[in-house]
Structures are given as C-alpha cells and as structure tokens.
C-alpha atoms as a PDB file:
ATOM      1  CA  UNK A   1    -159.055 -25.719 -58.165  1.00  0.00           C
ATOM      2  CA  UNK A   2    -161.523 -28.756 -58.172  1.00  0.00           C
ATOM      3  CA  UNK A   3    -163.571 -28.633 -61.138  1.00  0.00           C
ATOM      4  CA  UNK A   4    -167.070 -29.923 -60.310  1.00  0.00           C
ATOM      5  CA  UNK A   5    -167.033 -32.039 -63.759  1.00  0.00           C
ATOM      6  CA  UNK A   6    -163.865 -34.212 -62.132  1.00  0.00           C
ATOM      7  CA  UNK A   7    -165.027 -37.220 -60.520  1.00  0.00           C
ATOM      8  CA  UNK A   8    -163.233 -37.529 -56.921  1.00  0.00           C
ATOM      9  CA  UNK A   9    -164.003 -40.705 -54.327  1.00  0.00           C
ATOM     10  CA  UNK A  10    -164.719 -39.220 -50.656  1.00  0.00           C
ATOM     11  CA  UNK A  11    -162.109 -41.035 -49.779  1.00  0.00           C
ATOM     12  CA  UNK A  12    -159.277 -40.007 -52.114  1.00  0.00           C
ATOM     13  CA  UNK A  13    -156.714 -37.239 -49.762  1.00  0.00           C
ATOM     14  CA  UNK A  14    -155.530 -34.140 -51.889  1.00  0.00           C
ATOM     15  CA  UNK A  15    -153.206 -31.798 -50.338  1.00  0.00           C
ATOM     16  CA  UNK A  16    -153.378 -28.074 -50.842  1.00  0.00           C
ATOM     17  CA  UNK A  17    -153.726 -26.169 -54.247  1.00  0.00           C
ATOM     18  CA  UNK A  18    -154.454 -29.791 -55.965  1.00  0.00           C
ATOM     19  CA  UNK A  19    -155.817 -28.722 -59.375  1.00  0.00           C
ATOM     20  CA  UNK A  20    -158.259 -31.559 -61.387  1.00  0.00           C
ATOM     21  CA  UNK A  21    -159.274 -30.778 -64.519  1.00  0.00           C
ATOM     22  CA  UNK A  22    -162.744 -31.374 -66.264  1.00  0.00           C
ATOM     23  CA  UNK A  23    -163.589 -35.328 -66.832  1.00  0.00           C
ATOM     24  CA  UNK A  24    -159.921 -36.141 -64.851  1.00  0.00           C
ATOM     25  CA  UNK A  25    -161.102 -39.419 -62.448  1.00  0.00           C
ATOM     26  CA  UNK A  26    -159.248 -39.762 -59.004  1.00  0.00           C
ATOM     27  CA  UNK A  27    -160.278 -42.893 -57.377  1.00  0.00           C
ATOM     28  CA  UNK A  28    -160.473 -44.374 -53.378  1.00  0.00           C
ATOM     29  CA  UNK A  29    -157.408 -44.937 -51.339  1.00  0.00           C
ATOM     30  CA  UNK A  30    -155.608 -42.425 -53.230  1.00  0.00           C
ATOM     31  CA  UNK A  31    -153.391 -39.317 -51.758  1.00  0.00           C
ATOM     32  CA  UNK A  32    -151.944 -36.930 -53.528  1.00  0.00           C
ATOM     33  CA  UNK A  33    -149.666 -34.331 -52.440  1.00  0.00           C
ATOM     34  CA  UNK A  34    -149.699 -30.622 -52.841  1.00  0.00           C
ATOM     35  CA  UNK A  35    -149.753 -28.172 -56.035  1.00  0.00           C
ATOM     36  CA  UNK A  36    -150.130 -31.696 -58.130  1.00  0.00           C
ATOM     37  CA  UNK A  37    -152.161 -30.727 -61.367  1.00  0.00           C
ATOM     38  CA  UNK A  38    -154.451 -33.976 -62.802  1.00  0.00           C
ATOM     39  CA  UNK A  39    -155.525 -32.796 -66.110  1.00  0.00           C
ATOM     40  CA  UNK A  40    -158.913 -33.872 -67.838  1.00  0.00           C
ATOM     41  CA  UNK A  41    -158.773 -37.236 -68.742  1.00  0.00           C
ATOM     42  CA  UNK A  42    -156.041 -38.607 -66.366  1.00  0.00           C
ATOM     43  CA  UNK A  43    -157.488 -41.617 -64.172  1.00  0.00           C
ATOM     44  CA  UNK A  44    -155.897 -42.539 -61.031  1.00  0.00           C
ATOM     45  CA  UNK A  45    -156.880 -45.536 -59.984  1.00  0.00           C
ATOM     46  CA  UNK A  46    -157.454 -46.820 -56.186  1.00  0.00           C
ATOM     47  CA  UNK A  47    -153.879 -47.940 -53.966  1.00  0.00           C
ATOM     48  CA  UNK A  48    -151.825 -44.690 -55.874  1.00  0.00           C
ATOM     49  CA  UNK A  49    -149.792 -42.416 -53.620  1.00  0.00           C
ATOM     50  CA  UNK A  50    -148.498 -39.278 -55.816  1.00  0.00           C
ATOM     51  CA  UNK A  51    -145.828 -36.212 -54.193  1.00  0.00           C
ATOM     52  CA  UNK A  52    -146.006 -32.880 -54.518  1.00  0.00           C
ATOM     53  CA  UNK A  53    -146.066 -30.779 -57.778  1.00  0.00           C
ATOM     54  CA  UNK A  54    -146.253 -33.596 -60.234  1.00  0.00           C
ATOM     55  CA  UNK A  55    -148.154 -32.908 -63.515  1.00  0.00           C
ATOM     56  CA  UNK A  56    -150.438 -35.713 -64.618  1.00  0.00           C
ATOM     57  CA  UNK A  57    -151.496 -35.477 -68.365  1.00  0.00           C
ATOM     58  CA  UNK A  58    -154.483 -36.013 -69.858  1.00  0.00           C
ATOM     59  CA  UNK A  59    -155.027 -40.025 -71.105  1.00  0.00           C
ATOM     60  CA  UNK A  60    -152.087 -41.106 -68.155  1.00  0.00           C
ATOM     61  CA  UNK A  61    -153.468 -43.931 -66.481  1.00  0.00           C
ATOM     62  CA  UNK A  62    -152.028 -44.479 -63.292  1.00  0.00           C
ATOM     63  CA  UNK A  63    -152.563 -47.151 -60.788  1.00  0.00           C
ATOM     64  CA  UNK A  64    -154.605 -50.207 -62.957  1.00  0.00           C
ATOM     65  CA  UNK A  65    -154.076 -53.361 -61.978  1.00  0.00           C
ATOM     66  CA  UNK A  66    -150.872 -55.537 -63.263  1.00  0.00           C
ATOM     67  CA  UNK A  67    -151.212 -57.366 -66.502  1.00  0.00           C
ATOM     68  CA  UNK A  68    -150.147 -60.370 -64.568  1.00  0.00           C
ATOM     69  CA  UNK A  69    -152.274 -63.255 -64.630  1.00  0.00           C
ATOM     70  CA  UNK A  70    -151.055 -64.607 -61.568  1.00  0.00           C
ATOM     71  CA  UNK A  71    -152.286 -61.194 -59.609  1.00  0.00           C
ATOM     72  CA  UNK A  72    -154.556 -62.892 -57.641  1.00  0.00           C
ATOM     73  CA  UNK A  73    -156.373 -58.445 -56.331  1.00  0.00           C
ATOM     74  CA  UNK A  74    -153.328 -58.377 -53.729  1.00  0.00           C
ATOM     75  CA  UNK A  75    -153.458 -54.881 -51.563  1.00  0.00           C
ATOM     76  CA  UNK A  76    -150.141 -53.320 -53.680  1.00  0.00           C
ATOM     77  CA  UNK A  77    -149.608 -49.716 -54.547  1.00  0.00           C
ATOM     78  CA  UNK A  78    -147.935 -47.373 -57.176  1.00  0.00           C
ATOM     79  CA  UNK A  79    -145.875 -44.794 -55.607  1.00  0.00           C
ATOM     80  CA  UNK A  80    -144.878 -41.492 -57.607  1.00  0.00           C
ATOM     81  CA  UNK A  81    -142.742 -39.020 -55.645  1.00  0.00           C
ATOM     82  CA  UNK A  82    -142.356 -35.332 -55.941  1.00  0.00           C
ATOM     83  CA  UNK A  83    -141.909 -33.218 -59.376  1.00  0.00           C
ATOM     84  CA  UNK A  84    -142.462 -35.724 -61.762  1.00  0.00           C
ATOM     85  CA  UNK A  85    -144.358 -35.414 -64.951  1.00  0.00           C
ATOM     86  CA  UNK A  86    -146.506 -38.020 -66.325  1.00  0.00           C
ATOM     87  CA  UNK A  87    -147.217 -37.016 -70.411  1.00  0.00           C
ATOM     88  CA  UNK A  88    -149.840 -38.166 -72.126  1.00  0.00           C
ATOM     89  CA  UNK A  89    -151.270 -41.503 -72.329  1.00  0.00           C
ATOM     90  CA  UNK A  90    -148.516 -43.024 -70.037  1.00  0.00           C
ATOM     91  CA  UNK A  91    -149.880 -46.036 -67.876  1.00  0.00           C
ATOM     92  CA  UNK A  92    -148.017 -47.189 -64.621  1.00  0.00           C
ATOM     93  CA  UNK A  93    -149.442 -50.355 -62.894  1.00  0.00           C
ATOM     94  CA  UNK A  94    -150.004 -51.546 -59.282  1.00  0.00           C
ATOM     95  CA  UNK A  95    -146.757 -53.894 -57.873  1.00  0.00           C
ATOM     96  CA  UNK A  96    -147.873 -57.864 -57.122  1.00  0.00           C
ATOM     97  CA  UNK A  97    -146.526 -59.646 -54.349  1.00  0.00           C
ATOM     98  CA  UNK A  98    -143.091 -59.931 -55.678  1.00  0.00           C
ATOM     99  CA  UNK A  99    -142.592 -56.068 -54.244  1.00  0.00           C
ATOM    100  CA  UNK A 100    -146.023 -54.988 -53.231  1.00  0.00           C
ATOM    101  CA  UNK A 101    -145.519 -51.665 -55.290  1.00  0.00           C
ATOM    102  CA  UNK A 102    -144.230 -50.494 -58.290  1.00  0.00           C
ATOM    103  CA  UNK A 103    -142.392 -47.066 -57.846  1.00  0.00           C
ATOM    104  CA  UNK A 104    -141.310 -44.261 -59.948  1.00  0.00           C
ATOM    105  CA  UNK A 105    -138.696 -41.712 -58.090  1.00  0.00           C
ATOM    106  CA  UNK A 106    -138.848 -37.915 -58.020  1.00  0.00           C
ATOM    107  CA  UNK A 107    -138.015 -35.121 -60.573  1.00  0.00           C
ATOM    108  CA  UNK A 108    -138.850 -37.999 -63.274  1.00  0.00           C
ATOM    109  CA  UNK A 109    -140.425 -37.232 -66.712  1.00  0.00           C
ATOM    110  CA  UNK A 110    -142.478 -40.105 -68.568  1.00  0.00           C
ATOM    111  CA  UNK A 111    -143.103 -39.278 -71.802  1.00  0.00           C
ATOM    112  CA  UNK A 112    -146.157 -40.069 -73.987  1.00  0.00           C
ATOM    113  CA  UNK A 113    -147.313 -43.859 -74.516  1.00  0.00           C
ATOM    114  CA  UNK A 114    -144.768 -44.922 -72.164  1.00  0.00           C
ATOM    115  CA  UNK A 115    -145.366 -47.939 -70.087  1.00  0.00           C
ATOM    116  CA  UNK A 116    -143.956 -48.804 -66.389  1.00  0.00           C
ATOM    117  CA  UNK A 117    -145.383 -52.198 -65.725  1.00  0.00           C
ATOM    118  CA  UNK A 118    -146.044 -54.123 -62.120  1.00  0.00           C
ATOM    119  CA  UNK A 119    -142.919 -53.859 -59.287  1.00  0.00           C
ATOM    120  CA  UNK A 120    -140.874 -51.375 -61.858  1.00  0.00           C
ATOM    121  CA  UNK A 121    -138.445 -49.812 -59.151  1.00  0.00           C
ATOM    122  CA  UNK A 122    -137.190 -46.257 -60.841  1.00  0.00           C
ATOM    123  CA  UNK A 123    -135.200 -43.668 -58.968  1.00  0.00           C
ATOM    124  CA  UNK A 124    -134.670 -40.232 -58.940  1.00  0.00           C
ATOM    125  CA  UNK A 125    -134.458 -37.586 -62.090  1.00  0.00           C
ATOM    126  CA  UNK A 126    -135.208 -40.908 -64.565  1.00  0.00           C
ATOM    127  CA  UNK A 127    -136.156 -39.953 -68.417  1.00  0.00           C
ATOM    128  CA  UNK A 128    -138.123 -42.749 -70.089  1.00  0.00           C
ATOM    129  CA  UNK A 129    -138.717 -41.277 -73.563  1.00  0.00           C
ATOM    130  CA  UNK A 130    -142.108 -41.655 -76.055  1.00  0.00           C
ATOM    131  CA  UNK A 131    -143.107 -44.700 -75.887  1.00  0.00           C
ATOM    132  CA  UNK A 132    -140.971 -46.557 -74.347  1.00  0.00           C
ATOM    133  CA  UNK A 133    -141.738 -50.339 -72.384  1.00  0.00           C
ATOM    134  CA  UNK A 134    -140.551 -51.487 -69.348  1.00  0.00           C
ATOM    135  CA  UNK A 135    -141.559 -54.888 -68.317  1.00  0.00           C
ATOM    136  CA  UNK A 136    -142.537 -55.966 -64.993  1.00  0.00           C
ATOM    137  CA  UNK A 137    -139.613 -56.156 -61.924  1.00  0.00           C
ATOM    138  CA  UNK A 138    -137.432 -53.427 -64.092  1.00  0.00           C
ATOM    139  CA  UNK A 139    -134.936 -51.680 -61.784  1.00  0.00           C
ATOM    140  CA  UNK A 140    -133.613 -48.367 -62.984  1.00  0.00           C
ATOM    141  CA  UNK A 141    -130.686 -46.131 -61.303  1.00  0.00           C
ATOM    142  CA  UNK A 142    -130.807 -42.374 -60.624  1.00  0.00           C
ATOM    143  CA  UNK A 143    -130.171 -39.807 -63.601  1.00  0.00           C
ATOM    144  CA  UNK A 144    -130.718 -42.838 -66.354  1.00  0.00           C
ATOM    145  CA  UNK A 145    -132.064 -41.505 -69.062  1.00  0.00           C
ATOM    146  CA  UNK A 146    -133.676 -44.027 -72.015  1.00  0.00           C
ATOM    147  CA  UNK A 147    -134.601 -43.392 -75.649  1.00  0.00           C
ATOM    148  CA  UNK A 148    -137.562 -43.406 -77.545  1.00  0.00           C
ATOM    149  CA  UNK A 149    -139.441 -46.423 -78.610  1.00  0.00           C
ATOM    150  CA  UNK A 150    -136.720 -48.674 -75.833  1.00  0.00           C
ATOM    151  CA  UNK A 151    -137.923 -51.997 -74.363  1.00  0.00           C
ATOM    152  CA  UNK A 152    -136.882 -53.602 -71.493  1.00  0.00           C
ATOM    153  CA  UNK A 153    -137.543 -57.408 -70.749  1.00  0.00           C
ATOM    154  CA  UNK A 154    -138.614 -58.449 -67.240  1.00  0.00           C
ATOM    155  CA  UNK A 155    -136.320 -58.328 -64.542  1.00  0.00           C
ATOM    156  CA  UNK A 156    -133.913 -55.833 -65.943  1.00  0.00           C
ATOM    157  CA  UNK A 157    -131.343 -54.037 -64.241  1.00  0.00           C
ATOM    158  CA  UNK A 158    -130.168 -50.621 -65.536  1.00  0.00           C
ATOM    159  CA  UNK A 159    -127.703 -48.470 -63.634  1.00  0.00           C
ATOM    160  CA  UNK A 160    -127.420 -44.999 -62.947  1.00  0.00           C
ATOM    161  CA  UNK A 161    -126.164 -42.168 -64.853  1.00  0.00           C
ATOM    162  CA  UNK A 162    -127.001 -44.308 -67.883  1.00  0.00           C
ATOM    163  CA  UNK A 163    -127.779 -43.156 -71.862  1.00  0.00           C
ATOM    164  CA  UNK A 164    -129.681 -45.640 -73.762  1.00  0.00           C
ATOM    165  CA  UNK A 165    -130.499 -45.209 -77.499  1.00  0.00           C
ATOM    166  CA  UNK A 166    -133.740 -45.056 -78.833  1.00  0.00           C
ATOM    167  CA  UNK A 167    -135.644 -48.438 -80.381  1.00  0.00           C
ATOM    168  CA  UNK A 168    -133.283 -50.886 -78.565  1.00  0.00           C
ATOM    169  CA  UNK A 169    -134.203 -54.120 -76.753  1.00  0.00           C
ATOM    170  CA  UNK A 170    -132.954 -54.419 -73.230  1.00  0.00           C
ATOM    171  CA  UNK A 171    -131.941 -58.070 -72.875  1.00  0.00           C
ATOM    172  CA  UNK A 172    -128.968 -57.617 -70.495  1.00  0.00           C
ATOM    173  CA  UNK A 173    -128.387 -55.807 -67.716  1.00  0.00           C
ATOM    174  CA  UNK A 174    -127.099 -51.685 -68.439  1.00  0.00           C
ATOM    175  CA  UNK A 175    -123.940 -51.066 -65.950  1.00  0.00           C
ATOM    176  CA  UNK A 176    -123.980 -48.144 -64.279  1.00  0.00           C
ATOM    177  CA  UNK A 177    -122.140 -44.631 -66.110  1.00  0.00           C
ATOM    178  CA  UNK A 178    -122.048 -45.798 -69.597  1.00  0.00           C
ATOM    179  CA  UNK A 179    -123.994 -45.389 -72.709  1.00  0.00           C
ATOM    180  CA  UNK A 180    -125.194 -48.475 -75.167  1.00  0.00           C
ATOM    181  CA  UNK A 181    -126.709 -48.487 -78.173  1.00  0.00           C
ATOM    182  CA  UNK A 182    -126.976 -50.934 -81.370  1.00  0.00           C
ATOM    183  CA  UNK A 183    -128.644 -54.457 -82.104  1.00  0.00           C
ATOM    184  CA  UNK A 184    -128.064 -56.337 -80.130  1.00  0.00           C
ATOM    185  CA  UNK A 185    -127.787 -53.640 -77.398  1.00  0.00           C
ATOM    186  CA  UNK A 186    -124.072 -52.961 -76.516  1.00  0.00           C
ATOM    187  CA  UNK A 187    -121.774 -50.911 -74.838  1.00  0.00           C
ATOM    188  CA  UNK A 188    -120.824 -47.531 -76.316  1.00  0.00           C
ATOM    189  CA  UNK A 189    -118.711 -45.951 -74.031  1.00  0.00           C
ATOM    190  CA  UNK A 190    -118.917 -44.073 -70.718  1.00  0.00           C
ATOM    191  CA  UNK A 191    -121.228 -41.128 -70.726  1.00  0.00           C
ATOM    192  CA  UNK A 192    -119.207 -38.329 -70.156  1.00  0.00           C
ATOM    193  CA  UNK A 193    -121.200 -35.883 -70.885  1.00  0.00           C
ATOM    194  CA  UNK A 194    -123.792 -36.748 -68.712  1.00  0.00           C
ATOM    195  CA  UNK A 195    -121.662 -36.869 -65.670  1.00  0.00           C
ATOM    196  CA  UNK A 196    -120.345 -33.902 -67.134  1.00  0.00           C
ATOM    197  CA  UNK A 197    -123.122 -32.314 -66.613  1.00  0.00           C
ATOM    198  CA  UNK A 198    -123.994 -33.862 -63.451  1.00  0.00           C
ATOM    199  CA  UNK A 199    -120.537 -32.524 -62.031  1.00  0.00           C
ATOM    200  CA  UNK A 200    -118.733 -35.701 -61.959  1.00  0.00           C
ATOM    201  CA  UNK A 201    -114.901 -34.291 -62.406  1.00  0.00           C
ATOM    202  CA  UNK A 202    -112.540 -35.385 -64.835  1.00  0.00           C
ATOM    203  CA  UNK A 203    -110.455 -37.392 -62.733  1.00  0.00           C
ATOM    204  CA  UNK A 204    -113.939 -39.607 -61.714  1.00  0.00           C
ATOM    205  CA  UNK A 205    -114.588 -39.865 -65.017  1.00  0.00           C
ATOM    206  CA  UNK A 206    -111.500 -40.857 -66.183  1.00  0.00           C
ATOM    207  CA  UNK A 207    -111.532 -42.966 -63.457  1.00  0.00           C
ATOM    208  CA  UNK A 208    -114.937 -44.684 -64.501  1.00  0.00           C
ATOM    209  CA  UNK A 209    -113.467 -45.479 -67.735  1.00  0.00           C
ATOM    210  CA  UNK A 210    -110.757 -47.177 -66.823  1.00  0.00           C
ATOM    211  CA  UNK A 211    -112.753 -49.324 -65.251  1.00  0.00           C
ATOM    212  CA  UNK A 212    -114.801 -49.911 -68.666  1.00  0.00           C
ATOM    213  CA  UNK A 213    -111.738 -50.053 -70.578  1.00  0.00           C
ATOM    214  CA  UNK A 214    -111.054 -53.481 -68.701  1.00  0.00           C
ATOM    215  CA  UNK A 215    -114.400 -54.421 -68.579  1.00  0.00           C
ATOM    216  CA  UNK A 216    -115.247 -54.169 -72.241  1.00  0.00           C
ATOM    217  CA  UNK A 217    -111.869 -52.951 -74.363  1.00  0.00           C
ATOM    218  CA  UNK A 218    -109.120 -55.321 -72.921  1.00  0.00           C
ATOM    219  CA  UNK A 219    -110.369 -58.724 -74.463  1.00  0.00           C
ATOM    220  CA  UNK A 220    -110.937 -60.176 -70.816  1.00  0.00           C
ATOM    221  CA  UNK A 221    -113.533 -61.916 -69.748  1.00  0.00           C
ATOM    222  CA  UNK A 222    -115.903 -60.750 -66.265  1.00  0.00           C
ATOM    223  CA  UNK A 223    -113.752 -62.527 -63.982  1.00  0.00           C
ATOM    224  CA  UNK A 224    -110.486 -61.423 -65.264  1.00  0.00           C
ATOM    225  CA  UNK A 225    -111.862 -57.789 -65.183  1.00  0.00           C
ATOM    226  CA  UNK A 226    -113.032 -57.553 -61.903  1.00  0.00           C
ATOM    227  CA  UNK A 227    -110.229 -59.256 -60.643  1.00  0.00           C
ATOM    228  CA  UNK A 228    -107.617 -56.565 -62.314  1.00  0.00           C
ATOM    229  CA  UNK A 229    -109.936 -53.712 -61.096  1.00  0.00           C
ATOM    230  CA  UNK A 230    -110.099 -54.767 -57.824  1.00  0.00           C
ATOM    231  CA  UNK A 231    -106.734 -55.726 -57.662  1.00  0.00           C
ATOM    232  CA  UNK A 232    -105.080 -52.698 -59.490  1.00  0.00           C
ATOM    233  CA  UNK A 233    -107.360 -49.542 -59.917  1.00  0.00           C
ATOM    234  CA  UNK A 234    -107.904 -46.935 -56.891  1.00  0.00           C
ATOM    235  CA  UNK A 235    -110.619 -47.294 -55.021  1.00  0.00           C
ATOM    236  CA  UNK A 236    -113.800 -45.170 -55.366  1.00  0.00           C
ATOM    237  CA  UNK A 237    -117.633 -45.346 -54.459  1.00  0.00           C
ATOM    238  CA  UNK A 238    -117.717 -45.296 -58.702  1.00  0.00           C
ATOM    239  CA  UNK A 239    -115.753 -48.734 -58.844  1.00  0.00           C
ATOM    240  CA  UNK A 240    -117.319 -49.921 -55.344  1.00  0.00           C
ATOM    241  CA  UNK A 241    -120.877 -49.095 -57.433  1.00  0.00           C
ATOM    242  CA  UNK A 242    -119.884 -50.674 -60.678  1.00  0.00           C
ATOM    243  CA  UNK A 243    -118.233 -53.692 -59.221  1.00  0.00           C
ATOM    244  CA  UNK A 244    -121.523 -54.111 -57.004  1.00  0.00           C
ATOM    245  CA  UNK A 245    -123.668 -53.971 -60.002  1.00  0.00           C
ATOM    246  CA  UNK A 246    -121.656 -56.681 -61.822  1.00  0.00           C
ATOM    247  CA  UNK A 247    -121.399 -58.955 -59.148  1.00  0.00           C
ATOM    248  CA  UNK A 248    -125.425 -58.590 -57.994  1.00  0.00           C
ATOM    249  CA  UNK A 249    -126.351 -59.395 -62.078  1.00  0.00           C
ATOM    250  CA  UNK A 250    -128.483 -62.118 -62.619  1.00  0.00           C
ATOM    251  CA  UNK A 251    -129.016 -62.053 -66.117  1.00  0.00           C
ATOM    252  CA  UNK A 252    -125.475 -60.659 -67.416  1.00  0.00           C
ATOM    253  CA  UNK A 253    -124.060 -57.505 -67.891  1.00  0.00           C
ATOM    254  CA  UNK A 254    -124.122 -56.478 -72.163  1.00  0.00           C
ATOM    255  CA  UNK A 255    -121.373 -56.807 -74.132  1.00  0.00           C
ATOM    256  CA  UNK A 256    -119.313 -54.680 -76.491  1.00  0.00           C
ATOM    257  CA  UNK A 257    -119.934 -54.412 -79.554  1.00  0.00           C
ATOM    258  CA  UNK A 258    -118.424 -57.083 -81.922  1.00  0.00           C
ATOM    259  CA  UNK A 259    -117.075 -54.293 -84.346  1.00  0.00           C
ATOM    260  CA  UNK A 260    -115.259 -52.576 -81.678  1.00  0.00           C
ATOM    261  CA  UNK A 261    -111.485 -52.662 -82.202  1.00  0.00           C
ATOM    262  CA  UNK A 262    -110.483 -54.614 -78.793  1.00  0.00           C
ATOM    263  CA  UNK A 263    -106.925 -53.472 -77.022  1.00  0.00           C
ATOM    264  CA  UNK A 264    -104.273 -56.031 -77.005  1.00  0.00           C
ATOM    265  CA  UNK A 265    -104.036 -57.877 -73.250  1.00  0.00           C
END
C-alpha cells in the first residue's frame, strides 16, 4: 500500500491501510490516520495531522509554512479531520501564533487550486469550490458551502449553513443560514434549500427568515433589528446563533442589496 517510489520520513505515523502513491512526499512529525490515500505528487509537509479516509490529490500541498512575514518558524500545525478530500493542487498552510494551527473540519471537499491560508478555522461538511482564496484567520461554519473563484479577506467570519456565489469578494462578515451573492457581496435571501436538505423544518426556516426579514428587508438599522428580534420573535438556538454572530462581528455583517425593494417600517 506503500509504494517504494514515495518518499516517507521515519518519523512520519500512518495508520492502517494508508495508501501513497508513486513520487507522493510525506514529511517528519506527520500522522495520518487510517485508509487515507496520498496520491503521487501530494507533499505533506512536517507539523500536519490528517483523519481517517481522506483523499489527498496529486499537486495538494499541505502543511508549508504561512506566507506571513512575521512567522518567525513557530511549532504550529495544520489539522485535517476525517473524510475530507483535498483535489488537486490545493495548498493549506501551517497556523502562526495567532492560533497555533490552521484547521479544516471533517467530511470537507477542497476543490482544485483552492487556497486555505495560516489559522483558517473551517468546520464540518465545508465546500470551498475551484479555486477559491481564503485569507489568513478565516472562520467558516458547518455545512457552508462557497463558489468558485470566491475570496475572502483576512479575518473573515462566515456562518453556517451558508451559500456563497462564485467570483465574489468577501469583505464583510456572511451571517449564518443565508445565501449572498453580487458586487459588492450582499444578502440574497435565506437558503432554504440547503436547510431543506439538511432537515431544517419549515417552521425553523420560516422562523430564520423572519429574523432576516428584519435584519435586511425592514429598512432598520443593526440595532433596531436585534432589538425587535430579541424583543418580539420566539426564541430558538437559530435566533440565539444568528444574534450571537451579529453581536461577536468585528468587521460588519453585509448588507442587502441596494436594488432590493425594502418593506415599509
């Protein structure tokens, strides 16, 4: 299962029915659990822990060393966990001292010529399409899913159960539940289908967008919104997560759309 062409360190831990292809390089200080499959080509570089059954394609490049020119060869790690996929030519870097590790959840799929820089934080069952780039510090929820060609700016937060279109730039932060799309990148509505498919019922997700409807289709500002929701709307671990979000924002949460017919007050 180890081809004899595959250059492994002595130190490097595989678990049981590892398969690495021809010309695949697994460096030291790396484990990586069992039934993963590195295919020729793929380097994994030292300070990587990957899970079990993950695919590694050839020309991924996991585990270099931030491009962060204050990284001053701190001892931080990349951590993949179980049944993800890694396509072709995807690169995921080392964390720096800002969160020792950059991590990348399980039952993920990175497509080809993707990027996930230094101290990217991505849960569970995340899709980052072809060639998307996240920036360093980029935090993104469970089940989000992100479109082709995408970039995110440093320091972004996106939430889960999120759709984002193809070839946008992620400026703002991406609420949890919702879809956004256009330039500049703006809400498009709750993504019901998604949670649909996730087997969120009706009533949650009619519930979730009432919640967006005075957040983005009611004229108000932030304040006003979250005061009203919290105020007036049921309570649910949905609004407890969205209001959470909000509130924990740095940078902003995006806006609707400026061509979007707003609801009188």
């Amino acid at each position: 299962m180890i081809s004899p062409l595959a250059h492994i360190h002595p130190n490097a831990r595989l678990g049981k029915d590892v398969i690495v292809d021809p010309f695949a390089v697994v460096e030291d200080d790396v484990q990586i659990g069992d039934g993963t499959h590195i295919m020729s080509g793929a380097v994994i570089m030292k300070k990587v822990i990957i899970g079990k059954f993950c695919k590694i394609f050839p020309g991924a490049v996991i585990g270099a060393i931030p491009q962060d020119l204050k990284f001053n060869g701190e001892d931080t790690i990349v951590q993949i966990g179980d049944n993800t996929t890694i396509r072709e030519c995807v690169t995921v870097n080392r964390g720096t001292k800002d969160k020792w590790k950059t991590v990348v959840g399980s039952n993920c799929l990175l497509m080809a010529y993707s990027h996930i820089a230094h101290d990217c934080i991505l849960g569970d069952y995340v899709i980052i399409a072809n060639s998307v780039q996240l920036a360093g510090h980029v935090e993104i929820g469970d089940h989000a899913i992100i479109g082709g060609m995408a970039a995110a700016i440093q320091f972004s937060k996106i939430g889960a159960h999120t759709y984002i279109a193809g070839g946008t730039e992620i400026i703002k932060d991406v609420p949890p539940f919702i879809k956004a799309g256009r330039s500049p990148l703006s809400y498009a509505g709750v993504n019901s289908v998604g949670l649909q498919r996730r087997g969120f019922t009706s009533e949650k997700i009619n519930g979730i967008s009432e919640i967006y409807r005075n957040i983005y289709l009611r004229g108000l500002n932030i304040t006003q919104a979250t005061q009203i929701i919290e105020k007036e709307l049921p309570e649910s671990e949905e609004k407890t997560e969205i209001l959470q979000f909000i509130k924990d924002s740095k940078r902003g949460i995006l806006k609707v759309s400026a061509k979007e017919n707003l609801e009188e007050n």
